[in-house]
N, C-alpha and C. Protein backbone atom coordinates (compact mmCIF):
# COMPACT_ATOMS: atom_id res chain seq x y z
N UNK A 1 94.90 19.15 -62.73
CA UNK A 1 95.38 20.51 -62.67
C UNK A 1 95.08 21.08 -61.28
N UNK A 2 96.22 22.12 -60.74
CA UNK A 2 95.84 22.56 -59.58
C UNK A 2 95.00 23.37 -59.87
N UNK A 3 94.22 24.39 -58.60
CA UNK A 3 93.87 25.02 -58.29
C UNK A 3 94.25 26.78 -59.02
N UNK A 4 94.95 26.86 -58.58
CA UNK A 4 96.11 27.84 -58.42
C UNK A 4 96.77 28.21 -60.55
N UNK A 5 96.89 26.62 -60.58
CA UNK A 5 97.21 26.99 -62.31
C UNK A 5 95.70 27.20 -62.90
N UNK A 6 94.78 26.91 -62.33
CA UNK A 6 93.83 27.21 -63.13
C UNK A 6 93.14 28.72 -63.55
N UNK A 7 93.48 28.91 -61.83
CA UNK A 7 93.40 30.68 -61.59
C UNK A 7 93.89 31.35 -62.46
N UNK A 8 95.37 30.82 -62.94
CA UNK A 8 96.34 32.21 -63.21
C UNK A 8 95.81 31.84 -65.04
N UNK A 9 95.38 30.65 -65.25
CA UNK A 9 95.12 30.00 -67.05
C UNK A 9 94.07 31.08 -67.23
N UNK A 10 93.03 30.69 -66.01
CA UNK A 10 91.76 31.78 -66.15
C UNK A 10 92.15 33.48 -66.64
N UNK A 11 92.88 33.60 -65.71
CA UNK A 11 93.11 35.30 -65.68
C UNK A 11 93.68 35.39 -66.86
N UNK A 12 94.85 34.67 -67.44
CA UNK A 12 95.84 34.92 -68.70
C UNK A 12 94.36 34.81 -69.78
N UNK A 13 93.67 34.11 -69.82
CA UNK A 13 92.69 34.08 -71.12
C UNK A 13 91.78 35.50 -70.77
N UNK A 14 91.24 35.58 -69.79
CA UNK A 14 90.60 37.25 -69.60
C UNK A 14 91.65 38.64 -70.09
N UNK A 15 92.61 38.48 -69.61
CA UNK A 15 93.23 39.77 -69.92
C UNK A 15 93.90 39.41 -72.02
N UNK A 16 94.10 38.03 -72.42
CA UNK A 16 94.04 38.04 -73.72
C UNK A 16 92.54 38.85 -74.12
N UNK A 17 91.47 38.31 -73.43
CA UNK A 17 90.25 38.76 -74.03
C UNK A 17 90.19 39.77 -74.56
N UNK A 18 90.29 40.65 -72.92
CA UNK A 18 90.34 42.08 -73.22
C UNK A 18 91.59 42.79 -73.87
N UNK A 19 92.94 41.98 -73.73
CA UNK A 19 93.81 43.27 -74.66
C UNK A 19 93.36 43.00 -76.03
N UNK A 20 92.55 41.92 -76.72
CA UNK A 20 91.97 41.96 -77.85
C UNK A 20 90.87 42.52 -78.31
N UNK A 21 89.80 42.58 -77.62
CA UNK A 21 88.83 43.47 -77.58
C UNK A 21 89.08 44.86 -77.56
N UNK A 22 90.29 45.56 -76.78
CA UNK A 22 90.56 46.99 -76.76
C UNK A 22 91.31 47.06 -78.04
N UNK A 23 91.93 45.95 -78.14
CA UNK A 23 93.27 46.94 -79.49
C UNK A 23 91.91 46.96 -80.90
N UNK A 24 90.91 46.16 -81.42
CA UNK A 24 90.30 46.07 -82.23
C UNK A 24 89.17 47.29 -82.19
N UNK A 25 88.64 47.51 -81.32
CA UNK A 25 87.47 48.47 -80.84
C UNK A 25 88.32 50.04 -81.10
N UNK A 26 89.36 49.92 -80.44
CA UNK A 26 90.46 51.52 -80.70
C UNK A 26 90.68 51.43 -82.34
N UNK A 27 90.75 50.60 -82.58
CA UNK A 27 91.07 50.85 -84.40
C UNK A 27 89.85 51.21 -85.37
N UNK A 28 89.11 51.19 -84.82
CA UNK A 28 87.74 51.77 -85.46
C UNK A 28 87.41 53.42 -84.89
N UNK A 29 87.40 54.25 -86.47
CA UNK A 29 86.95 55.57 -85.24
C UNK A 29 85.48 55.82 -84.83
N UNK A 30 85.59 56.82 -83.73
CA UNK A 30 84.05 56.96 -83.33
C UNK A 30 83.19 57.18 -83.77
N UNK A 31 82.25 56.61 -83.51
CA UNK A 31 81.01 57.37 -83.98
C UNK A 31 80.87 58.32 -84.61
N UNK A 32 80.48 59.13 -85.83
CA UNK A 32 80.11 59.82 -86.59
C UNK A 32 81.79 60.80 -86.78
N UNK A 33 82.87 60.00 -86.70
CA UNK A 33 83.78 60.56 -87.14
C UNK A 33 84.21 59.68 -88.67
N UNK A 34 84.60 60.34 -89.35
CA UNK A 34 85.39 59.62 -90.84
C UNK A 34 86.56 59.29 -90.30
N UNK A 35 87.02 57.84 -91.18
CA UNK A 35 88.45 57.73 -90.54
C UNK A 35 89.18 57.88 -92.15
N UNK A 36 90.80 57.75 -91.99
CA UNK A 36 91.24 58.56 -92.78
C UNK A 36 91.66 57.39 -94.00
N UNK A 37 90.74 56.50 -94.15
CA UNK A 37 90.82 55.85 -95.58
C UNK A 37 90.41 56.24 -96.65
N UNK A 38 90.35 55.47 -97.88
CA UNK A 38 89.73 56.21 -98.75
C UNK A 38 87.91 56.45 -98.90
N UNK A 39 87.15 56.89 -99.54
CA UNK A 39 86.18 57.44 -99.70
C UNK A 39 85.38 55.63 -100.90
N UNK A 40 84.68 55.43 -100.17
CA UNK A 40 83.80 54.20 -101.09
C UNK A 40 83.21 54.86 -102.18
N UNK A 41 82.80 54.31 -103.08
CA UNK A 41 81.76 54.61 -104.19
C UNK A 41 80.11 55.88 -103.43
N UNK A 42 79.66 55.47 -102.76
CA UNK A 42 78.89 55.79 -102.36
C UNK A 42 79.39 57.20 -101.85
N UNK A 43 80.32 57.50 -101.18
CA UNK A 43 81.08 58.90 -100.54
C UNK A 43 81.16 59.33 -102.07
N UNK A 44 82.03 59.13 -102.72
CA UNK A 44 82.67 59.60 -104.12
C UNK A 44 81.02 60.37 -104.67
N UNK A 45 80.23 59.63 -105.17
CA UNK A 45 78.97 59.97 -105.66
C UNK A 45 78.22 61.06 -104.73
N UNK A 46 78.59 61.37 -103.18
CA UNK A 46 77.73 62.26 -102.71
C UNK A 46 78.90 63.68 -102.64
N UNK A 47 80.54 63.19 -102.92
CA UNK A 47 81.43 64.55 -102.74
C UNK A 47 80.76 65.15 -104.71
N UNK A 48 80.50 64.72 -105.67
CA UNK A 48 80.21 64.81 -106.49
C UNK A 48 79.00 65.62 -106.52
N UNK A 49 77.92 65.00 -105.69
CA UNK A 49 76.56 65.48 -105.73
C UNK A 49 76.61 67.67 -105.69
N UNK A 50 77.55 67.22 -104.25
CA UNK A 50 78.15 67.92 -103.70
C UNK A 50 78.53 69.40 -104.46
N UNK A 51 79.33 68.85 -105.41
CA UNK A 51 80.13 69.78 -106.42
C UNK A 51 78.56 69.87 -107.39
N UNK A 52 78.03 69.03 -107.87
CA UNK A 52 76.71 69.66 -108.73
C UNK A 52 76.36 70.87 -107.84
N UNK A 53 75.65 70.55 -106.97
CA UNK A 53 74.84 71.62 -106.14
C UNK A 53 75.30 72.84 -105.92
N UNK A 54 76.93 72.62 -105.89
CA UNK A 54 77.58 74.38 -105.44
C UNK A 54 77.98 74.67 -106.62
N UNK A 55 77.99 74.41 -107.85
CA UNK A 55 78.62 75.13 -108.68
C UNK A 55 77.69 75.16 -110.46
N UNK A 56 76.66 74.24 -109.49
CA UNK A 56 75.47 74.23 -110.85
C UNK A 56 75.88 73.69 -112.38
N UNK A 57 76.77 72.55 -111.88
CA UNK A 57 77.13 71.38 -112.68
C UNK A 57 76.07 71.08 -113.97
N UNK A 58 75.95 70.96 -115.12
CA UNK A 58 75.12 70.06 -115.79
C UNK A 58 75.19 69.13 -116.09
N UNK A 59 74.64 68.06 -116.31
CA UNK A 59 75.03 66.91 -116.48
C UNK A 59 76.43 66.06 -117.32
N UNK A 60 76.62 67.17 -118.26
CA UNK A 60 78.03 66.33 -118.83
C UNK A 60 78.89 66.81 -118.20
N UNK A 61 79.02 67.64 -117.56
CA UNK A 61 80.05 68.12 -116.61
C UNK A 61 80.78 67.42 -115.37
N UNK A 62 78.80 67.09 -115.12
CA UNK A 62 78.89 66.09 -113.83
C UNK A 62 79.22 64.44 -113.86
N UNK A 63 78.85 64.06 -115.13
CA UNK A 63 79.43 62.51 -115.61
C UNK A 63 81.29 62.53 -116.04
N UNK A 64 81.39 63.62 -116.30
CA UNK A 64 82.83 63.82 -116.29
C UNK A 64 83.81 64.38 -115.40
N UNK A 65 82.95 64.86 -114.13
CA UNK A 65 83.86 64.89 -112.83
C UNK A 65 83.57 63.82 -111.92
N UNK A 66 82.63 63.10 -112.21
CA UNK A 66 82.56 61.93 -111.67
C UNK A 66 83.25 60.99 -111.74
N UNK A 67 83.60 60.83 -113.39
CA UNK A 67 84.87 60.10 -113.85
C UNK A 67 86.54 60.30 -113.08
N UNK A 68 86.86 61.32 -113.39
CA UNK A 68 87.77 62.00 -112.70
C UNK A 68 87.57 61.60 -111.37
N UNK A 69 87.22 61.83 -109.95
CA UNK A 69 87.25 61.50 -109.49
C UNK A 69 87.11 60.22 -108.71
N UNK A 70 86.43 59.25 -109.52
CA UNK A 70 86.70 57.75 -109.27
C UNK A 70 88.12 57.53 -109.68
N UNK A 71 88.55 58.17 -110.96
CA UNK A 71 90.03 57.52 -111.30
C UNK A 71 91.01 58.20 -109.83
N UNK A 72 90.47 59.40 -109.85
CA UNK A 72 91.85 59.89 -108.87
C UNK A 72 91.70 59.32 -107.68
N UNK A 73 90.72 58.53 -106.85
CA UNK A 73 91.03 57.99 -105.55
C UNK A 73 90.88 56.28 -106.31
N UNK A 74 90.78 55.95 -107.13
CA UNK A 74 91.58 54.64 -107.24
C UNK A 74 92.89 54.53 -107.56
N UNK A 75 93.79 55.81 -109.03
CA UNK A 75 95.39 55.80 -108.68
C UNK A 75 95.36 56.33 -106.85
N UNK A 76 94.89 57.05 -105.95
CA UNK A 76 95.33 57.18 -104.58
C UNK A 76 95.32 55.75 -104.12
N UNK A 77 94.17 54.89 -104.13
CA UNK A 77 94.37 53.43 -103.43
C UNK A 77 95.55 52.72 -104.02
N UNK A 78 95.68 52.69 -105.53
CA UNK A 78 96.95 51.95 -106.05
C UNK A 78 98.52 52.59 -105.04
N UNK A 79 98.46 53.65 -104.97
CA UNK A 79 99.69 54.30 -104.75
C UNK A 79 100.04 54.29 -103.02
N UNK A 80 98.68 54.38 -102.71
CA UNK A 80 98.75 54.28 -101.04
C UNK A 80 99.14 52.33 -100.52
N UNK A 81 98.93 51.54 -101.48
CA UNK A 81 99.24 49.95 -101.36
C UNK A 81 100.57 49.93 -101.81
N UNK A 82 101.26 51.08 -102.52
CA UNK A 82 102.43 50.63 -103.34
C UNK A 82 103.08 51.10 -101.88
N UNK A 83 103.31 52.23 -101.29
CA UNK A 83 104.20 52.93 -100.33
C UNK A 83 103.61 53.22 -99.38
N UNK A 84 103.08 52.01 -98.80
CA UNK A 84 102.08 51.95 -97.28
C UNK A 84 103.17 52.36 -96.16
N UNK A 85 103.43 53.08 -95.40
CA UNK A 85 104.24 53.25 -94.02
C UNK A 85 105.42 54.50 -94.43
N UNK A 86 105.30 54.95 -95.79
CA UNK A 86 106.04 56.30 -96.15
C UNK A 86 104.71 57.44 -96.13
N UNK A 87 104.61 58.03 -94.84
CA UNK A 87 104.37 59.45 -95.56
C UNK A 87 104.53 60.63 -95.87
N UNK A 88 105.72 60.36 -96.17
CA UNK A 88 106.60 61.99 -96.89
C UNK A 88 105.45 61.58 -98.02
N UNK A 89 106.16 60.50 -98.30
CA UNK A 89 106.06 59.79 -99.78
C UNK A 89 104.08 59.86 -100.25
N UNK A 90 103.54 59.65 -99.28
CA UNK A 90 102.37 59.84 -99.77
C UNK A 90 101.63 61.04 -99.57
N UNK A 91 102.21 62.13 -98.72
CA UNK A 91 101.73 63.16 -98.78
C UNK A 91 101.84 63.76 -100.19
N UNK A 92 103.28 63.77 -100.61
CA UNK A 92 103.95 63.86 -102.11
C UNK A 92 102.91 64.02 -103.19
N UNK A 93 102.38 62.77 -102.86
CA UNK A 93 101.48 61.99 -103.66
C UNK A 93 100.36 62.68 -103.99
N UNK A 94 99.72 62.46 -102.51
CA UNK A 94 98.16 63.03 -102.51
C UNK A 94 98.57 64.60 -103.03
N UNK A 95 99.35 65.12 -102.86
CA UNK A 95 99.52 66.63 -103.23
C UNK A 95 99.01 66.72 -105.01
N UNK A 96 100.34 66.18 -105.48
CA UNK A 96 100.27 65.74 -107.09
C UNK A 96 98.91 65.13 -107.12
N UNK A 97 98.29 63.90 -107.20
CA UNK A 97 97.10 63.67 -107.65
C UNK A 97 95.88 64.71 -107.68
N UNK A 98 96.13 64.89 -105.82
CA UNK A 98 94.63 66.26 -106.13
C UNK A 98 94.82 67.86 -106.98
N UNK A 99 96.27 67.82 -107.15
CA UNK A 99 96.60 69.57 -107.78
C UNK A 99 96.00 68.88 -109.31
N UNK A 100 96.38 67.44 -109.68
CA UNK A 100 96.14 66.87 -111.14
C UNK A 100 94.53 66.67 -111.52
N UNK A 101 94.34 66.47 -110.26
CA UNK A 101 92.29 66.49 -110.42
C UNK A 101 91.66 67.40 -110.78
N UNK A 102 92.37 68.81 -109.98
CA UNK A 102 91.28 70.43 -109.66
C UNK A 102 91.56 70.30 -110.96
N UNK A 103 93.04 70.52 -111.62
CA UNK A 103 93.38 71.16 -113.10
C UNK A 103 92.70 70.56 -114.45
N UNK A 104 91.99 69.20 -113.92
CA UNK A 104 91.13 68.32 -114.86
C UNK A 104 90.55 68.78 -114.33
N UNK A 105 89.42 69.29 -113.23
CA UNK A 105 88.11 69.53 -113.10
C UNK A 105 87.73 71.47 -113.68
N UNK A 106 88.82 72.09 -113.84
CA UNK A 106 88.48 73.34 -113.80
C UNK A 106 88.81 73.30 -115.53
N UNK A 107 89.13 72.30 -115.83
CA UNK A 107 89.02 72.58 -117.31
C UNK A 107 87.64 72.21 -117.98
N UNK A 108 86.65 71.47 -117.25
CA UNK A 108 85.33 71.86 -117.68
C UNK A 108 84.86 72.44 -117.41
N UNK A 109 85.22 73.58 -116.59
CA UNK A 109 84.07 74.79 -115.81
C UNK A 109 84.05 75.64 -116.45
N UNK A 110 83.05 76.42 -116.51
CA UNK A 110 82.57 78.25 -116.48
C UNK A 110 83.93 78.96 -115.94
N UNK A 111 84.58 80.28 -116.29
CA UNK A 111 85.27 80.67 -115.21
C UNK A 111 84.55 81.01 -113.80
N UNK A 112 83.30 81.39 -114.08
CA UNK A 112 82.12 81.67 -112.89
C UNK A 112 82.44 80.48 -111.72
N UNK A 113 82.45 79.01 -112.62
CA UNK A 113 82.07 78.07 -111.53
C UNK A 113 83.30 77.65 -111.32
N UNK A 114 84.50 78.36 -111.88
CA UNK A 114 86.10 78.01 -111.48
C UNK A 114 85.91 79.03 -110.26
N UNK A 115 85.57 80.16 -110.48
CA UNK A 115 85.48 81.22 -108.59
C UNK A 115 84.72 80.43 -108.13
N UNK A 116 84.01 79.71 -108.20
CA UNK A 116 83.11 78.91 -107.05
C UNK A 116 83.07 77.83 -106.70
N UNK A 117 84.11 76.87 -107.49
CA UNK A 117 84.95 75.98 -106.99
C UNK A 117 85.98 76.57 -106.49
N UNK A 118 86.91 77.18 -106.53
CA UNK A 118 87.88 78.10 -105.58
C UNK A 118 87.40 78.11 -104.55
N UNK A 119 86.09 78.70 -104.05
CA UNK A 119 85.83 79.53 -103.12
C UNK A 119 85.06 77.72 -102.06
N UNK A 120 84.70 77.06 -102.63
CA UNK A 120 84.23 75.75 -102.35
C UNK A 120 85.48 75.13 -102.00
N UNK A 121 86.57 75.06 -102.63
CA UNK A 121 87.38 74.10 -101.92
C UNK A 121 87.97 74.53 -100.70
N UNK A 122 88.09 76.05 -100.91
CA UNK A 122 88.87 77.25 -99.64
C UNK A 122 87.68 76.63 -98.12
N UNK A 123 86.32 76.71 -98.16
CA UNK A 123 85.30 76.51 -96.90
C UNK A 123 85.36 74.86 -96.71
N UNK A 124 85.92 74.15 -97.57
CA UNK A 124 86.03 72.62 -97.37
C UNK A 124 86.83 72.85 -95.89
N UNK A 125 88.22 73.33 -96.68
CA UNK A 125 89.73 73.37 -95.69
C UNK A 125 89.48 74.18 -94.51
N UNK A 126 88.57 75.24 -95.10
CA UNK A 126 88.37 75.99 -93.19
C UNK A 126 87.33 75.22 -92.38
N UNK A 127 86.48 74.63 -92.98
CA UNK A 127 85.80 73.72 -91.81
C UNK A 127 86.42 72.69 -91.23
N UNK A 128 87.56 72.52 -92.06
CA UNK A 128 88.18 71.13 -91.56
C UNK A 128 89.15 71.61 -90.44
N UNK A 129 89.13 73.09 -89.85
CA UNK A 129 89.92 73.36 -89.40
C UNK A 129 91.46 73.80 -89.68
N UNK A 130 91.32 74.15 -91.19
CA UNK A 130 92.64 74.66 -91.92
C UNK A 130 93.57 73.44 -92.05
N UNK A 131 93.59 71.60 -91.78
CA UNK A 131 94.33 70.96 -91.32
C UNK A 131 95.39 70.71 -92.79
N UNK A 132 95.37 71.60 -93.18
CA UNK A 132 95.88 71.37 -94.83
C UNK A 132 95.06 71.14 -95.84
N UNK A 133 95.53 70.63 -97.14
CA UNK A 133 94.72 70.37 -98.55
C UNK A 133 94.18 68.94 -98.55
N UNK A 134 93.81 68.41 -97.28
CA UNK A 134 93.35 67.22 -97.82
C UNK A 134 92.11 67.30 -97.91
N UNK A 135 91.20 67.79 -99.48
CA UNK A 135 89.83 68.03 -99.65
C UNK A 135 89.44 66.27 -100.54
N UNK A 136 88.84 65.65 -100.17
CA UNK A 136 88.19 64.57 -100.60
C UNK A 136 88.73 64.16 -102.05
């Protein structure tokens, strides 16, 4: 092998390196940001905790919004695999599932802790910067 082809073999495997190293490293988000998949077991159990603490959940309340919400972000994972690259189609979606969650979750509440889930999901969306209804 020349010289010269070895140079340019060299350089072609460095710049593979790095356009692989950048496209993989950019697909991960930063540091202490959430990226916009779904929520693991472990998230699910602390957005839950979550709802105990602000609205003074008791325990059957809380084993039954717990429920509820594992089912509603596993139909979201089923539905987000069915119509991956539509999102009219999954905004659609997430709309219907979470309006179908609150209306299962506010049917075990206090009306007390229905104003304070109201008022809890309203400071979710303004911290998030108003970016719409996507509350957990």
């Amino acid at each position: 092998m020349s010289n010269s082809f070895k140079l340019i073999l060299a350089i072609l495997l460095l710049m593979g390196f790095i356009f692989i190293n950048t496209s993989t490293s950019n697909a991960q988000p930063p540091p202490g940001q959430r990226g916009r998949g779904m929520p693991d077991s472990t998230r699910i159990v602390q957005m839950v905790d979550d709802l105990v603490k602000a609205l003074s959940l008791n325990d059957e309340q809380k084993k039954k919004i717990s429920e509820i919400y594992f089912k509603h972000f596993d139909e979201l994972k089923k539905e987000r695999e069915k119509h991956q690259g539509n999102r009219e189609e999954m905004r659609k979606i997430y709309t219907e599932s979470r309006e179908k969650r609150d209306t299962a979750i506010k049917a075990l509440l206090t009306d007390k802790q229905k104003e304070a889930y109201d008022k809890y999901i309203q400071e979710r969306r303004q911290r998030r910067g108003g970016r719409g209804p996507r509350e957990g």
